[in-house]
Protein backbone atom coordinates (compact mmCIF):
# COMPACT_ATOMS: atom_id res chain seq x y z
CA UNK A 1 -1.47 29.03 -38.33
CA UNK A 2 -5.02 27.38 -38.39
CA UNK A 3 -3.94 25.62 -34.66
CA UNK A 4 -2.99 29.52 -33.40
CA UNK A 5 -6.24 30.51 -34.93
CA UNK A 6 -8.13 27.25 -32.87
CA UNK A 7 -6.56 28.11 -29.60
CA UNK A 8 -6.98 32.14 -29.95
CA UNK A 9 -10.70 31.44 -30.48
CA UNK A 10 -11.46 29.05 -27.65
CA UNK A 11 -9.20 30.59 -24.76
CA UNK A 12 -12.09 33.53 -25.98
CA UNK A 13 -14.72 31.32 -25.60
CA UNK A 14 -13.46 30.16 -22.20
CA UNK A 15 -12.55 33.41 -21.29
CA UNK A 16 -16.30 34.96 -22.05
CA UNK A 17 -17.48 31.54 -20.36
CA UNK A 18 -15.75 32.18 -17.59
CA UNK A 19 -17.19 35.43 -17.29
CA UNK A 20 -20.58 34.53 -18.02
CA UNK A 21 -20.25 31.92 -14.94
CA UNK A 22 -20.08 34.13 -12.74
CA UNK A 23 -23.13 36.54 -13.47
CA UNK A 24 -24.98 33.28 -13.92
CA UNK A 25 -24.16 32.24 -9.90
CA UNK A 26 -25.80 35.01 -8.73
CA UNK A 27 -29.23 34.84 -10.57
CA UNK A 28 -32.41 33.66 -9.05
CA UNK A 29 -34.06 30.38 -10.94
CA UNK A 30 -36.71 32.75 -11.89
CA UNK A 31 -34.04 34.22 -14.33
CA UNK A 32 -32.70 31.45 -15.51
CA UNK A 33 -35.99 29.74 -15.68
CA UNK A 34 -36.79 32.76 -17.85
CA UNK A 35 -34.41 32.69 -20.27
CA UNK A 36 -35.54 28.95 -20.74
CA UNK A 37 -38.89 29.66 -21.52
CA UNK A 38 -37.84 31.91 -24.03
CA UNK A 39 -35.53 29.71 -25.65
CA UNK A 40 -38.51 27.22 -26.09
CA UNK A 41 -41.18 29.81 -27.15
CA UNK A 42 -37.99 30.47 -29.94
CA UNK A 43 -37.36 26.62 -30.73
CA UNK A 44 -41.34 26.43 -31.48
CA UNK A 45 -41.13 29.90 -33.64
CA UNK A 46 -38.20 28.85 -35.71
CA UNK A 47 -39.09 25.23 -36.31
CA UNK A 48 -38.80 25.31 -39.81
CA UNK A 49 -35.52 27.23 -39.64
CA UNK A 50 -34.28 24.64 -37.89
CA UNK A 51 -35.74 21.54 -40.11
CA UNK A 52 -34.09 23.11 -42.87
CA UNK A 53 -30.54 23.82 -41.50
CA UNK A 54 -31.36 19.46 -40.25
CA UNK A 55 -31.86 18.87 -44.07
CA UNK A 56 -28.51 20.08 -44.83
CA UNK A 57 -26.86 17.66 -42.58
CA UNK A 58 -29.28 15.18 -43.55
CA UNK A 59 -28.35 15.43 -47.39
CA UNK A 60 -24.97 15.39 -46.03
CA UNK A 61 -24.81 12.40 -44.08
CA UNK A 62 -26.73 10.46 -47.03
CA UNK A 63 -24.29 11.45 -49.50
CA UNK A 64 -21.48 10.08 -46.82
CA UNK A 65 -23.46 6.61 -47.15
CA UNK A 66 -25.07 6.70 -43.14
CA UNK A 67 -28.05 4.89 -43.01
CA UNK A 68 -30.68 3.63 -40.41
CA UNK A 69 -29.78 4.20 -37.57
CA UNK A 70 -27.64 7.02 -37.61
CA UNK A 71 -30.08 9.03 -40.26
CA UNK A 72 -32.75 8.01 -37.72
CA UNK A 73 -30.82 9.64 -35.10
CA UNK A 74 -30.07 12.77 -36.74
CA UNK A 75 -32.92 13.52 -38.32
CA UNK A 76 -35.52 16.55 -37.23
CA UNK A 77 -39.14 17.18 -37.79
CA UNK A 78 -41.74 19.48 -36.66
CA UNK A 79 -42.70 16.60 -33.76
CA UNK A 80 -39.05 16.46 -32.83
CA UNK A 81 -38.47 20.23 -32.71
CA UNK A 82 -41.58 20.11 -30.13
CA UNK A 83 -40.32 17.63 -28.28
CA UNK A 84 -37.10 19.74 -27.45
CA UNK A 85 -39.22 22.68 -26.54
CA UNK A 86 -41.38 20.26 -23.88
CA UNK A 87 -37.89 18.80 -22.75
CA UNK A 88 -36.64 22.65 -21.84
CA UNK A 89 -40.26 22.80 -19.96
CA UNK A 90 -40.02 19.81 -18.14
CA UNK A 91 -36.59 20.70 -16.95
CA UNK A 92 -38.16 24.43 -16.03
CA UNK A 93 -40.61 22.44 -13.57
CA UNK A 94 -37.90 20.89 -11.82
CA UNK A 95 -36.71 22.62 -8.13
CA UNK A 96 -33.93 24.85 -8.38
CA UNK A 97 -30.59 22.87 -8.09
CA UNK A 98 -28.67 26.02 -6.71
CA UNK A 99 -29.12 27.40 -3.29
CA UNK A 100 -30.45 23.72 -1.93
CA UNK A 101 -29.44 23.51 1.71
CA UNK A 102 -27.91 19.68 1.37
CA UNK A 103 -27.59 19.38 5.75
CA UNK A 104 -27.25 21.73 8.43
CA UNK A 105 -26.10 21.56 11.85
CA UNK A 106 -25.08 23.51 14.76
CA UNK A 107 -21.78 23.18 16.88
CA UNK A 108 -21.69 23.36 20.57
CA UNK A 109 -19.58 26.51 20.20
CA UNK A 110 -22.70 28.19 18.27
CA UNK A 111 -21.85 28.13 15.17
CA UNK A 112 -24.50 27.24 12.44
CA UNK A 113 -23.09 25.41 9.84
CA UNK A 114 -24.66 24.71 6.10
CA UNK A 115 -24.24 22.90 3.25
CA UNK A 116 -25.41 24.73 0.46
CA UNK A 117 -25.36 23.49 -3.49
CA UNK A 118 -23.81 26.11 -6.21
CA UNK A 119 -23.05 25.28 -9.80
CA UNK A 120 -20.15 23.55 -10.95
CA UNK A 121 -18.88 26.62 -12.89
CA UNK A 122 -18.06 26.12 -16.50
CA UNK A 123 -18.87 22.65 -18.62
CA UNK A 124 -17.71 21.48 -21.81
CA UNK A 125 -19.79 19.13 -23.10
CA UNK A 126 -18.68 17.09 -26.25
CA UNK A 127 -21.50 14.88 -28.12
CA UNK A 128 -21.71 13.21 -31.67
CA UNK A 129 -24.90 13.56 -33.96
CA UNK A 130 -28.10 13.27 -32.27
CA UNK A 131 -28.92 17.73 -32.52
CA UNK A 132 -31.34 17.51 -29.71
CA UNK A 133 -28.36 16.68 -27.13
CA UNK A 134 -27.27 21.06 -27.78
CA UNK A 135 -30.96 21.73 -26.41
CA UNK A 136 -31.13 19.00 -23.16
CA UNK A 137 -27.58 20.26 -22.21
CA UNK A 138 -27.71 23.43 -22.61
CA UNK A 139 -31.28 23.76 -20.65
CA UNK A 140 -29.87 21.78 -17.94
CA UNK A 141 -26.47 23.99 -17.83
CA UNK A 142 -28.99 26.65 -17.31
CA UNK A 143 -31.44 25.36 -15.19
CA UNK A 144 -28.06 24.74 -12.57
CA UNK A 145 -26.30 28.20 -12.90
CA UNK A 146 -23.22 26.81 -15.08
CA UNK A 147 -21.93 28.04 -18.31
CA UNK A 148 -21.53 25.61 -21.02
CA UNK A 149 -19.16 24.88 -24.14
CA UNK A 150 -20.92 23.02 -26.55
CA UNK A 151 -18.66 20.75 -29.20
CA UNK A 152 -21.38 18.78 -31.32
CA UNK A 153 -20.48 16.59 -34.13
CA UNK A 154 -19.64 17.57 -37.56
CA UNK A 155 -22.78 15.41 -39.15
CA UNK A 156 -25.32 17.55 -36.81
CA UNK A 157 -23.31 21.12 -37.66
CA UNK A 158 -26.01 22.97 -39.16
CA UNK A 159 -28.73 21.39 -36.98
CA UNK A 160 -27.32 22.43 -33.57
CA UNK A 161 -26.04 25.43 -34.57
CA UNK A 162 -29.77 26.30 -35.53
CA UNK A 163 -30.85 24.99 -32.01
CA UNK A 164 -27.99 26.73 -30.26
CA UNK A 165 -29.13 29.92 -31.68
CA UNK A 166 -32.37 29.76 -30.16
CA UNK A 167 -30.93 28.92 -26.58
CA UNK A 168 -28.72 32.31 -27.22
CA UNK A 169 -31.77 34.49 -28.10
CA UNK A 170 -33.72 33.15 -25.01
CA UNK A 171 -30.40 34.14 -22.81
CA UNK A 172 -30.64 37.68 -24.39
CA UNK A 173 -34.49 38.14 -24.04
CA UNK A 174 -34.27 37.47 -20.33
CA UNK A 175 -31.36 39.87 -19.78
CA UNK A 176 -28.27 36.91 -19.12
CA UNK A 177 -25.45 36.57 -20.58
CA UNK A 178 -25.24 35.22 -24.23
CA UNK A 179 -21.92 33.62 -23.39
CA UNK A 180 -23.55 31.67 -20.88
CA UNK A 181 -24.13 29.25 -23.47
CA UNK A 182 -21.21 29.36 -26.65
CA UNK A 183 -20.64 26.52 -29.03
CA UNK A 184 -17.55 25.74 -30.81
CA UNK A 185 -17.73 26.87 -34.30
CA UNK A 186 -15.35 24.50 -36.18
CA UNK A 187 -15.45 21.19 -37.36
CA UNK A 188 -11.64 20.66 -36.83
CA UNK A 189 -10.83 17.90 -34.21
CA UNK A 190 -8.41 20.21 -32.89
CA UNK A 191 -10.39 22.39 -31.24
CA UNK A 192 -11.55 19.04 -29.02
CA UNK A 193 -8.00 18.44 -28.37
CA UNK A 194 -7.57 22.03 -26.95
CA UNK A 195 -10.31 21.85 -25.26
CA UNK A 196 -9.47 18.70 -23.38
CA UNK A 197 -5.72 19.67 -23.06
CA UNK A 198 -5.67 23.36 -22.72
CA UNK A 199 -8.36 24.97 -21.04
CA UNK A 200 -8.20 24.28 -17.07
CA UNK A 201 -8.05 27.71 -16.46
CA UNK A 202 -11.47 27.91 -17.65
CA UNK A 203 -13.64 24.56 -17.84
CA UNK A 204 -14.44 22.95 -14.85
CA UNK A 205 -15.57 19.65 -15.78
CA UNK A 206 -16.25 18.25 -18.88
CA UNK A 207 -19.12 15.91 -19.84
CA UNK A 208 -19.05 13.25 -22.85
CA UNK A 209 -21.45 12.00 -24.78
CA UNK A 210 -21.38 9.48 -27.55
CA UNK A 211 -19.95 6.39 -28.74
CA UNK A 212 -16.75 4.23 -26.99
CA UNK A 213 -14.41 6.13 -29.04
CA UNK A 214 -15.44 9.65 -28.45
CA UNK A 215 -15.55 8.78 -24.63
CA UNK A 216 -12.35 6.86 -24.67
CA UNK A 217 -10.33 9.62 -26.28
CA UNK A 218 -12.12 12.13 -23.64
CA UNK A 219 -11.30 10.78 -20.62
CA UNK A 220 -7.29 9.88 -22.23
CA UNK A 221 -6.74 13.84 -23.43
CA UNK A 222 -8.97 15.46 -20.71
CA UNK A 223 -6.89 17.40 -18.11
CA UNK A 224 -9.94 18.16 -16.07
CA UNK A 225 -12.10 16.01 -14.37
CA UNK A 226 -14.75 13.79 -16.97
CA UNK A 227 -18.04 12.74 -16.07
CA UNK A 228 -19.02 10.22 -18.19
CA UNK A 229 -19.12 6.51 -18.67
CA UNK A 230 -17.27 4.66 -21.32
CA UNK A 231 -19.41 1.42 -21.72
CA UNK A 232 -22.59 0.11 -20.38
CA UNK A 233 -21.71 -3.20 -20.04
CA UNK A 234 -25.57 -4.16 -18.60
CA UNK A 235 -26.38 -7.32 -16.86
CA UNK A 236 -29.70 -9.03 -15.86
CA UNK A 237 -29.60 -11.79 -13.06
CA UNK A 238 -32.10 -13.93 -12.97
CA UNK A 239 -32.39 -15.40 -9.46
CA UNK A 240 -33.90 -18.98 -8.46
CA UNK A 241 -36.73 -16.73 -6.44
CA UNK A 242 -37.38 -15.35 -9.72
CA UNK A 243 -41.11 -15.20 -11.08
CA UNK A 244 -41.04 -16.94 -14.78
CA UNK A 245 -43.19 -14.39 -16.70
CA UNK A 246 -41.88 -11.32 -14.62
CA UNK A 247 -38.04 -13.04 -15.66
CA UNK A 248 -39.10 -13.01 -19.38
CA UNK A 249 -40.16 -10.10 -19.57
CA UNK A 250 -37.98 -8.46 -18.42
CA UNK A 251 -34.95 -9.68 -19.74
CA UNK A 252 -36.81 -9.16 -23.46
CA UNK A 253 -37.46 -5.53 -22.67
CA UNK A 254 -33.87 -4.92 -21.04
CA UNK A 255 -32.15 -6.51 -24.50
CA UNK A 256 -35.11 -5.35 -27.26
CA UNK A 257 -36.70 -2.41 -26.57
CA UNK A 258 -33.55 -0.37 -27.54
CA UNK A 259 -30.45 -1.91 -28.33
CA UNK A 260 -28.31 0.49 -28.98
CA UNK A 261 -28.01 2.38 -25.88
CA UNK A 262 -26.09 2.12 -23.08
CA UNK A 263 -28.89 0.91 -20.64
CA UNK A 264 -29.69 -1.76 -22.80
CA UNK A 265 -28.78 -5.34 -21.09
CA UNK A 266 -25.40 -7.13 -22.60
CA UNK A 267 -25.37 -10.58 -20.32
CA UNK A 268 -27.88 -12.25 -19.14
CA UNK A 269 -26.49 -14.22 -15.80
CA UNK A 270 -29.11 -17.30 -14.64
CA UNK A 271 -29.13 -19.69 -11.63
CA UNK A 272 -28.40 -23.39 -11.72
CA UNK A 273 -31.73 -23.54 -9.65
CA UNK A 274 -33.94 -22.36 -11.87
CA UNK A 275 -32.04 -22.43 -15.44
CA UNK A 276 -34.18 -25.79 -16.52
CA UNK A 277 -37.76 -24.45 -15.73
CA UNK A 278 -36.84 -20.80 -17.26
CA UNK A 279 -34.35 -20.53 -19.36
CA UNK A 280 -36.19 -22.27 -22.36
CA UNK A 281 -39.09 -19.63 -22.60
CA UNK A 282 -36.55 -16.50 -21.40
CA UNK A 283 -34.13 -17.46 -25.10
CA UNK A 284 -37.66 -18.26 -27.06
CA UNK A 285 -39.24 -14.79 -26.35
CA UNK A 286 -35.83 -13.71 -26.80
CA UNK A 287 -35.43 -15.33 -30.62
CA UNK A 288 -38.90 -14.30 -31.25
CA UNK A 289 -37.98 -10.48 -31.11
CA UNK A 290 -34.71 -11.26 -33.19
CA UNK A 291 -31.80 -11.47 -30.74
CA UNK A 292 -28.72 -13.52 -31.09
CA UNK A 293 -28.00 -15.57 -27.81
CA UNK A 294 -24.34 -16.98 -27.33
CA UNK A 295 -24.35 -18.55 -24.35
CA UNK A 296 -22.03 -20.99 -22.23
CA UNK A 297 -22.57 -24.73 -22.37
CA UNK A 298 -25.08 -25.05 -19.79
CA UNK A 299 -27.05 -23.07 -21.68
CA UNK A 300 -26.45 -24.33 -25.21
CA UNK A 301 -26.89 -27.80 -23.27
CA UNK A 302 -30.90 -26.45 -22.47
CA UNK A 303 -31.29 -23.91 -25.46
CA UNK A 304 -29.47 -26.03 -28.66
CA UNK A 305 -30.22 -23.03 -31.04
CA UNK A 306 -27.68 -20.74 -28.58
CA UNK A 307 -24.54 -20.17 -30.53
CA UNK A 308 -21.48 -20.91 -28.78
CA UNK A 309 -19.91 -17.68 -26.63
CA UNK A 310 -16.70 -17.05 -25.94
CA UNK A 311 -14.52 -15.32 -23.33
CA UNK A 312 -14.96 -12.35 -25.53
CA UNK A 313 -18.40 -12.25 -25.69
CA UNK A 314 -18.28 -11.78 -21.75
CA UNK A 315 -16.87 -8.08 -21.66
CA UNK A 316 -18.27 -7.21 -24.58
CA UNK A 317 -20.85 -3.87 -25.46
CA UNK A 318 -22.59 -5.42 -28.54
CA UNK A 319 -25.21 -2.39 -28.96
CA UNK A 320 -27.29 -4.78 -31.01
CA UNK A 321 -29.74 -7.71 -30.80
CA UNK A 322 -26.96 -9.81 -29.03
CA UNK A 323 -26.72 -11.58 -25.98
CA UNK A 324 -24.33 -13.46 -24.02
CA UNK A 325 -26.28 -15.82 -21.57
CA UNK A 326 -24.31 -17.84 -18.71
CA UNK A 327 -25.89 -20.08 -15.84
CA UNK A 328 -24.26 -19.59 -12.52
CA UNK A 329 -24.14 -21.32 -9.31
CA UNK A 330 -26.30 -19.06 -7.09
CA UNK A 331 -25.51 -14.96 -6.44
CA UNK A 332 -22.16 -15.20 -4.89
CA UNK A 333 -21.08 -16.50 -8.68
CA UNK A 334 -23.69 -13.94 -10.03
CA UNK A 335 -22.05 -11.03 -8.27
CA UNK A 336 -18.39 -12.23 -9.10
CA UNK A 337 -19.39 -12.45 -13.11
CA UNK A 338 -20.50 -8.89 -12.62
CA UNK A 339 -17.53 -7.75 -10.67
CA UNK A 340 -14.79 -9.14 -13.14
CA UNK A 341 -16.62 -7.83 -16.48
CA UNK A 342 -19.01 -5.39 -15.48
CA UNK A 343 -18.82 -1.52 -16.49
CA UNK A 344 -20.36 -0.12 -13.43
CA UNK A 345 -22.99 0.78 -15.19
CA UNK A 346 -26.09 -0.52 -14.73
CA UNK A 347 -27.48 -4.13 -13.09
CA UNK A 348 -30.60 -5.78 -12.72
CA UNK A 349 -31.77 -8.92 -10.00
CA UNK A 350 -34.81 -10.58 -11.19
CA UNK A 351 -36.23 -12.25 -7.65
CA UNK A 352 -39.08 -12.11 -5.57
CA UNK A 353 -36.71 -12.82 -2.28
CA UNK A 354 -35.87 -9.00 -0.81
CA UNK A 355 -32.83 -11.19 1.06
CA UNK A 356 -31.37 -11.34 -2.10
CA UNK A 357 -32.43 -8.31 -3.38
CA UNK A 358 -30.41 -6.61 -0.68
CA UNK A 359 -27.56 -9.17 -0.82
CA UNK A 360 -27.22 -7.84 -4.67
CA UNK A 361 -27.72 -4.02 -3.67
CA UNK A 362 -25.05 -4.47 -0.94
CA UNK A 363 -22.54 -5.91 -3.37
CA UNK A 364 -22.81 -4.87 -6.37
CA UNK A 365 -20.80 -1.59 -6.62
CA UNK A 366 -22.70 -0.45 -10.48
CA UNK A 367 -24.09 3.32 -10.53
CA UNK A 368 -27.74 1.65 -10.91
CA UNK A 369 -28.82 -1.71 -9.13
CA UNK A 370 -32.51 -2.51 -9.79
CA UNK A 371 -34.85 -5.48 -8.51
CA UNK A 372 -37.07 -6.95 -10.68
CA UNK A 373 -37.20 -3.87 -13.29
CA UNK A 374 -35.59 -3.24 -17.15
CA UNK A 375 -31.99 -1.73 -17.26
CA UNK A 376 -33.28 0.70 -20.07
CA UNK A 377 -34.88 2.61 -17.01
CA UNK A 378 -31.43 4.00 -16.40
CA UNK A 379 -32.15 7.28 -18.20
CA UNK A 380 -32.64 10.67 -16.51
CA UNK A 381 -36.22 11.29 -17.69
CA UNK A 382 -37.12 8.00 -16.30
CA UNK A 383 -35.20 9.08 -12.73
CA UNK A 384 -37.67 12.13 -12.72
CA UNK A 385 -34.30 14.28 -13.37
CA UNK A 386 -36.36 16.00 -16.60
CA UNK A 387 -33.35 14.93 -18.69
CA UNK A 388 -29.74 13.81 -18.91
CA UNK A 389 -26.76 14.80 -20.27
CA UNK A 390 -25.32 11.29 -19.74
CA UNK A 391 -24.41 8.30 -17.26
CA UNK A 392 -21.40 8.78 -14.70
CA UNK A 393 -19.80 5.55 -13.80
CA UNK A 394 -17.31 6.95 -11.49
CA UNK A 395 -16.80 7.33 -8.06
CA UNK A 396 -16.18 10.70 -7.58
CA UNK A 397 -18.68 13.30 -8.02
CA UNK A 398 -22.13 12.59 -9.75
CA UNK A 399 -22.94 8.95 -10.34
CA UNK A 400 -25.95 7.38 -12.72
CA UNK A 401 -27.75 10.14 -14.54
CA UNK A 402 -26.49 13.12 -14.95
CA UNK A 403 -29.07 15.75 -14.28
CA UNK A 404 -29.40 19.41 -13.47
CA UNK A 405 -28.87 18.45 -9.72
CA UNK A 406 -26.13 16.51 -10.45
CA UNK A 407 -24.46 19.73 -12.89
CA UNK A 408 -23.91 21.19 -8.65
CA UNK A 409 -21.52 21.19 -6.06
CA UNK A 410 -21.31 22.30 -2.67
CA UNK A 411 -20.03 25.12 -0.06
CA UNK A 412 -20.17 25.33 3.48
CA UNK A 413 -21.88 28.73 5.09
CA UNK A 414 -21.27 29.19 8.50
CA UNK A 415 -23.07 31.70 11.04
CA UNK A 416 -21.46 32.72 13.73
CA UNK A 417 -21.79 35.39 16.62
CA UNK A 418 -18.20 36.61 17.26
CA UNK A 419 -16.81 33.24 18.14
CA UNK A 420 -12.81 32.89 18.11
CA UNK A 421 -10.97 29.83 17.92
CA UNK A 422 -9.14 29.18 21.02
């Protein structure tokens, strides 16, 4: 009975979805931008409605024995209640997504061809605990005409659902539809299920965001396409046209600053050529801020205190101070280590040669290359994309971060003057 009772209530909510869609694509983005400004004037007014439904899922979570971390992640304040109100503006100063003219040409028969961006329709987005993800996705939903299915998770209930009802009162207040942004109501893991399964008649796309598991069981249930990632599987090169300092720092800040994200660097891949007169100082600065290196043993043969790695440790997503460390013989070997474990995620040459710069663009197929710059830069905010809703890894569709210009698709307009095909 309680399944019937799951499906009746989301084929409502992708019904009214749906609906709400397609009011949305034909607002202007100073409606929508509107609505968004409300939502944050609402945020700011009901701050400590909010910080009180957090404190609920806070008591919660302590009393399920989370910790750190996780408590760290969940937890709301008046400065992080702000901070989601500036993240709503900063994604109201961005251009308007929908209605971008993407190319335009003209035949030689006359016609005037365009390629114009419109939203993606309706998005189901599925995230775990942090409660500020309901506010960045729904604002960028918004901000790109789509309507949006929010499933957060069950230790952030009462904290989203706070949040969520601010988006809907900003919605109302501008005149839009309310069901333009709906989130599921239930805790029960079945309603994911039907969403993933059951619902292609009314989700477009859905979006994941959270751990391996989450992701994993997203992309294995969903029958509509996923945008999403599934590990960031990070590497930092360090080329023999490397600059020492530049190398060091670097590879510190793309392991340390945050470890537990998916930008953060997982390998650290060094040349023969320059392994002796860097490597030392790159795993000291690297023990200093309290990282575990298991490297290969080259570089346990030049770094003693390295703990042994093992084939393992080469695929593997430690989010944590952790990193496997390899020397290789020049880029081509650099490039193949990436190819055979890599994620597609995000990858990082350390070199002052642009030759090999290019060489690494050119072949390494990751959503994010960068030269001589930290992985943890793969983030939307950093992109200038006002915020993310996540990193695509595929190949189809949006790739890197996923922001409100990447929530778009395309049609073609074409003008014509009475022409007939012959």
């Amino acid at each position: 009975m309680e399944n019937k009772h799951i499906a009746a209530t989301m084929q409502a909510m992708g019904r009214a979805a749906r609906g709400a869609a397609t009011v949305l694509a034909a607002t202007t983005g100073e409606q929508r931008n509107g609505a968004l400004e409300a939502a944050a004037a609402i945020l700011r007014a009901r701050s400590a409605d909010i910080i009180a439904a957090n404190a609920k899922d806070m008591a919660g979570a302590t009393e399920r024995g989370q910790r750190g971390a996780m408590l760290d992640r969940l937890m709301l304040d008046d400065e992080r209640v702000e901070a989601m109100a500036q993240g709503i503006e900063t994604i109201i100063a961005l251009r308007d997504p929908v209605g971008r003219v993407l190319d335009e040409w003209e035949r030689p028969n006359g016609l005037r061809i365009q390629r114009v961006a419109v939203p993606l329709g309706v998005i189901g987005i599925i995230y775990e605990s942090r409660p500020n993800v309901t506010a960045d996705a729904a604002a960028l939903c918004v901000k790109s005409g789509n309507a949006v299915i929010l499933r957060g998770g069950s230790e952030s209930f009462h904290s989203s659902h706070a949040i969520y009802e601010c988006l809907r009162a900003g919605l109302e207040s501008a005149g839009l539809p309310v069901e333009t942004v709906q989130m599921v109501t239930t805790t029960d893991r079945a309603a994911v299920g039907f969403l993933l399964s059951s619902m292609a008649q009314w989700v477009d796309v859905v979006v994941p965001r959270g751990g391996k598991n989450l992701i994993k069981r997203v992309q294995d249930e969903a029958r509509v396409p996923v945008i999403g990632h599934l590990e960031g599987i990070c590497h930092v090169y360090v080329h023999e046209d490397a600059d020492p300092e530049l190398a060091r720092d670097i590879v510190v800040n793309a392991k340390m600053r945050r470890t537990g994200i998916c930008g953060a660097a997982e390998t650290l891949l060094i040349d023969e050529a320059a392994a002796e007169r860097m490597l030392p100082s790159i795993c000291a600065a690297l023990t200093e801020a309290g990282c575990e290196i298991r490297g290969d043993e080259r570089v346990r043969e030049i770094f003693p205190d390295a703990v042994a790695a093992t084939e393992e440790d080469w695929p593997t997503e430690y989010l944590d101070a952790v990193i496997a460390a390899r020397v290789v013989d020049g880029i081509d070997a650099a490039i193949e280590h990436i190819r055979r474990y890599g994620s597609g995620h995000t990858e990082s040459i350390i070199t002052s040669s642009d030759v090999a710069a290019e060489r690494f663009f050119r072949d390494v197929d990751s959503s994010i290359v960068l030269q001589n710059a930290s992985t943890q830069f793969a983030d939307g905010g950093e992109f200038g994309f006002g915020a993310e809703i996540g990193i695509a890894t595929g190949r189809i569709h949006a790739r890197g971060p996923v922001g409100a210009d990447q929530l778009t698709s395309y049609k073609y307009v074409v003008r014509g003057s009475g022409q007939v095909r012959p």
